[in-house]
Structure formats: C-alpha cells, structure tokens
Protein backbone atom coordinates (compact mmCIF):
# COMPACT_ATOMS: atom_id res chain seq x y z
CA UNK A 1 -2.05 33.53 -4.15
CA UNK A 2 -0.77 30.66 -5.94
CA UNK A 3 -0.04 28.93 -2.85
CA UNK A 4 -3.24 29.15 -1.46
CA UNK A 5 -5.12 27.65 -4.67
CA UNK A 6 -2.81 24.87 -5.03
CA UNK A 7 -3.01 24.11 -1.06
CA UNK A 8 -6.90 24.07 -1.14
CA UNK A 9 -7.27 22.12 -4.64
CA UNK A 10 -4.49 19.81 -3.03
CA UNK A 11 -6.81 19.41 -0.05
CA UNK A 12 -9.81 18.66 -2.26
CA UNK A 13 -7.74 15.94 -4.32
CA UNK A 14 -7.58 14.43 -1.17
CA UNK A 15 -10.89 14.30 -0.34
CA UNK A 16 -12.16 13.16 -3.44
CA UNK A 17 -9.60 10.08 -3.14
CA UNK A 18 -11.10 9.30 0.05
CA UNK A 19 -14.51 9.38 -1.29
CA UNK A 20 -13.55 7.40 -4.28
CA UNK A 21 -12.38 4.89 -2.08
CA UNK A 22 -15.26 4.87 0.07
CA UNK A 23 -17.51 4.60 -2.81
CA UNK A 24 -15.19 1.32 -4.15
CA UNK A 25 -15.79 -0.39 -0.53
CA UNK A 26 -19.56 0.27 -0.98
CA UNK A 27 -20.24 -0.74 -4.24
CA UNK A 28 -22.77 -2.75 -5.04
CA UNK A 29 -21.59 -3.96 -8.41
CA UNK A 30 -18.56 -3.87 -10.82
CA UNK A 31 -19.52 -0.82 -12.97
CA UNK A 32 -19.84 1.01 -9.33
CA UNK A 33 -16.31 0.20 -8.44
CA UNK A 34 -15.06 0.86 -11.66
CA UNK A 35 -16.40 4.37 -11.58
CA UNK A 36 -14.79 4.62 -8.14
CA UNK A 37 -11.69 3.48 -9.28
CA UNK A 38 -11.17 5.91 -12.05
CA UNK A 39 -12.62 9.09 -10.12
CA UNK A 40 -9.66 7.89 -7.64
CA UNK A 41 -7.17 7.39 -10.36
CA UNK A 42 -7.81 11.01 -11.81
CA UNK A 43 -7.89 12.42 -8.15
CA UNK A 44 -4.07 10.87 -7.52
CA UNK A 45 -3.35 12.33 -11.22
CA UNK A 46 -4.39 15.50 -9.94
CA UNK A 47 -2.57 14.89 -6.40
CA UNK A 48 1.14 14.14 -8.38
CA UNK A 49 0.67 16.99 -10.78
CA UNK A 50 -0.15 19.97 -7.70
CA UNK A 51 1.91 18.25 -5.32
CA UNK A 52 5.30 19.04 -6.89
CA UNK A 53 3.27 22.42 -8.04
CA UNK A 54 3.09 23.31 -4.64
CA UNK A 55 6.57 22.25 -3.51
CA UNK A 56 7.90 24.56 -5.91
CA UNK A 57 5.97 27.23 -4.77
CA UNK A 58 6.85 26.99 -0.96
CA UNK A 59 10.40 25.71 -0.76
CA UNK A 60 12.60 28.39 -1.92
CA UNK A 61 14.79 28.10 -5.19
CA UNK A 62 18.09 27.60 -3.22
CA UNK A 63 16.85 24.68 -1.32
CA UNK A 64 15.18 22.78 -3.95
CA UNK A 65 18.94 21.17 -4.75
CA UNK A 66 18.86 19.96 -1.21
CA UNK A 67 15.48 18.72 -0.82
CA UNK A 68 15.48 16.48 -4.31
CA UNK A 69 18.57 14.88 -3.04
CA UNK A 70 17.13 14.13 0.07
CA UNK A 71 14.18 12.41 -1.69
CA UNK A 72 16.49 10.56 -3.81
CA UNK A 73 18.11 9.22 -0.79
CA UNK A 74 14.76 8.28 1.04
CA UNK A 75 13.65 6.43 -2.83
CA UNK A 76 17.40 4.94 -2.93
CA UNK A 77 17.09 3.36 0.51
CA UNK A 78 13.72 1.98 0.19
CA UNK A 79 15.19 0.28 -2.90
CA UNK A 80 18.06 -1.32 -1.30
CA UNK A 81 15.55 -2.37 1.42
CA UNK A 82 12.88 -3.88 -0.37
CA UNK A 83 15.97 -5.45 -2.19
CA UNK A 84 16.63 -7.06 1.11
CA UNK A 85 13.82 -8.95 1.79
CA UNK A 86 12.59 -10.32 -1.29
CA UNK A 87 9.51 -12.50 -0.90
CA UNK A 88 11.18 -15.69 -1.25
CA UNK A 89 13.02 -14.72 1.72
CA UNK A 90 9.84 -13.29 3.91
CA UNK A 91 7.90 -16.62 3.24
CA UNK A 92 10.64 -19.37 3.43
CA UNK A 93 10.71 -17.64 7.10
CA UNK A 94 7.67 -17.68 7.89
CA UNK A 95 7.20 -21.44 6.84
CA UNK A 96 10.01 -21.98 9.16
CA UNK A 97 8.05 -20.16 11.71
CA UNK A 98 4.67 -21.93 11.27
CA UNK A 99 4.00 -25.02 13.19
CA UNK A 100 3.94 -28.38 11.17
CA UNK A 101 0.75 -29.30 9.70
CA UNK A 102 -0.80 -33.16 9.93
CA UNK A 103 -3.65 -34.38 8.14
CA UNK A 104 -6.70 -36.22 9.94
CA UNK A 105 -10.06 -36.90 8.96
CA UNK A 106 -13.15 -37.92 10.86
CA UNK A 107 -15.12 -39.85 8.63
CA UNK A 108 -13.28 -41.93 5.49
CA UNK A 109 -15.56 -40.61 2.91
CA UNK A 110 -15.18 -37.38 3.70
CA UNK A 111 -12.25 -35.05 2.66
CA UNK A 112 -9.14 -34.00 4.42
CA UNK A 113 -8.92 -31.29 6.56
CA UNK A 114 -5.18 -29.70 8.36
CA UNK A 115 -4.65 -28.96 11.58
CA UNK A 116 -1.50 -27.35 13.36
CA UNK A 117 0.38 -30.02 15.17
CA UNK A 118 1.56 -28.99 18.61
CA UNK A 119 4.83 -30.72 19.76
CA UNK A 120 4.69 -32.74 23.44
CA UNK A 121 6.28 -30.17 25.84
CA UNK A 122 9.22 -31.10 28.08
CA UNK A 123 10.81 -33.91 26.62
C-alpha cells in the first residue's frame, strides 16, 4: 500500500514540476515566475523526500548496502570528471578552436563591428 501512494504522489511531484516550469517560461511578469519558481522548488522538496521513501520501500533491506555504494560510485566519478575539465580548460579550447577575429568598419564614425577571419586556402 505504501508503495503505491508514494509511486503516485511521486508521479504527481513530477507533474507539478513540469507545470511549474511551464508556468516560469510563460510568465508574464516577475511575481509570475517567482510563484513558479517556488511551487517548483517545493515540488523537488517533495520529489527528494518520497524518492528515497520509495527506494526504501521497493529495494529490499539486503540490497540497500549494495545499491548506496553504487550511487556513491556514480557521485564519486562525476566528481573526478567534472574535476577534469574545469572551465578554464573547456574555454581556453575552444578559443583555440574559434577562428581569429579582425576588426573592420564601414563608415569612420560609426562603431566597430568583428567578423571571423577565414585564412587563404592552399598556400
């Protein structure tokens, strides 16, 4: 019985989250997407207090061992990962990706604008 509460109100946290963020992308003012906001703050309270509820109530009590070291791998890794590629890293790559950019202008009063500058092919 408790299974099949938590499961539905589980489901319904859910839904209202969606909603909630539905209702943020169509607001039509800041008190709107406020209210959005906090109905889909206290819908992903509700989501991290029945989702463990429900865990506990489905995985049996000899597994549980198991199954938290498991996530503490998956959170250990993704650590170690993001770890990895810091931001510094991501961006000094991509500038070192991008093409170099040149400044022209059309007119000299008006203001500069950048373009990508495309190397001569076949040297």
């Amino acid at each position: 019985m408790l299974r099949d509460a938590t499961g539905t109100a589980l489901t319904c946290t859910a839904a209202v989250e969606g909603l909630a963020v539905l209702g943020l992308a169509a607001a039509p003012n800041s008190y709107v997407a406020g209210l959005a906001l906090t109905v889909c703050g206290a819908g992903m309270g509700a989501t991290m207090v029945l989702g463990p509820s429900l865990r506990q109530a489905i995985v049996p009590a000899h597994l549980m061992g198991p199954l938290y070291t498991a996530a503490g791998l998956l959170l250990t890794m993704t650590t170690v990962t993001a770890t990895m590629t810091s931001n510094r890293r991501v961006e000094a790559a991509l500038r070192a990706a991008a093409p170099p950019m040149i400044r022209i202008t059309r007119n000299p009063g008006t203001p500069f604008r950048s373009v990508p500058f495309r190397a001569p092919q076949g040297r």
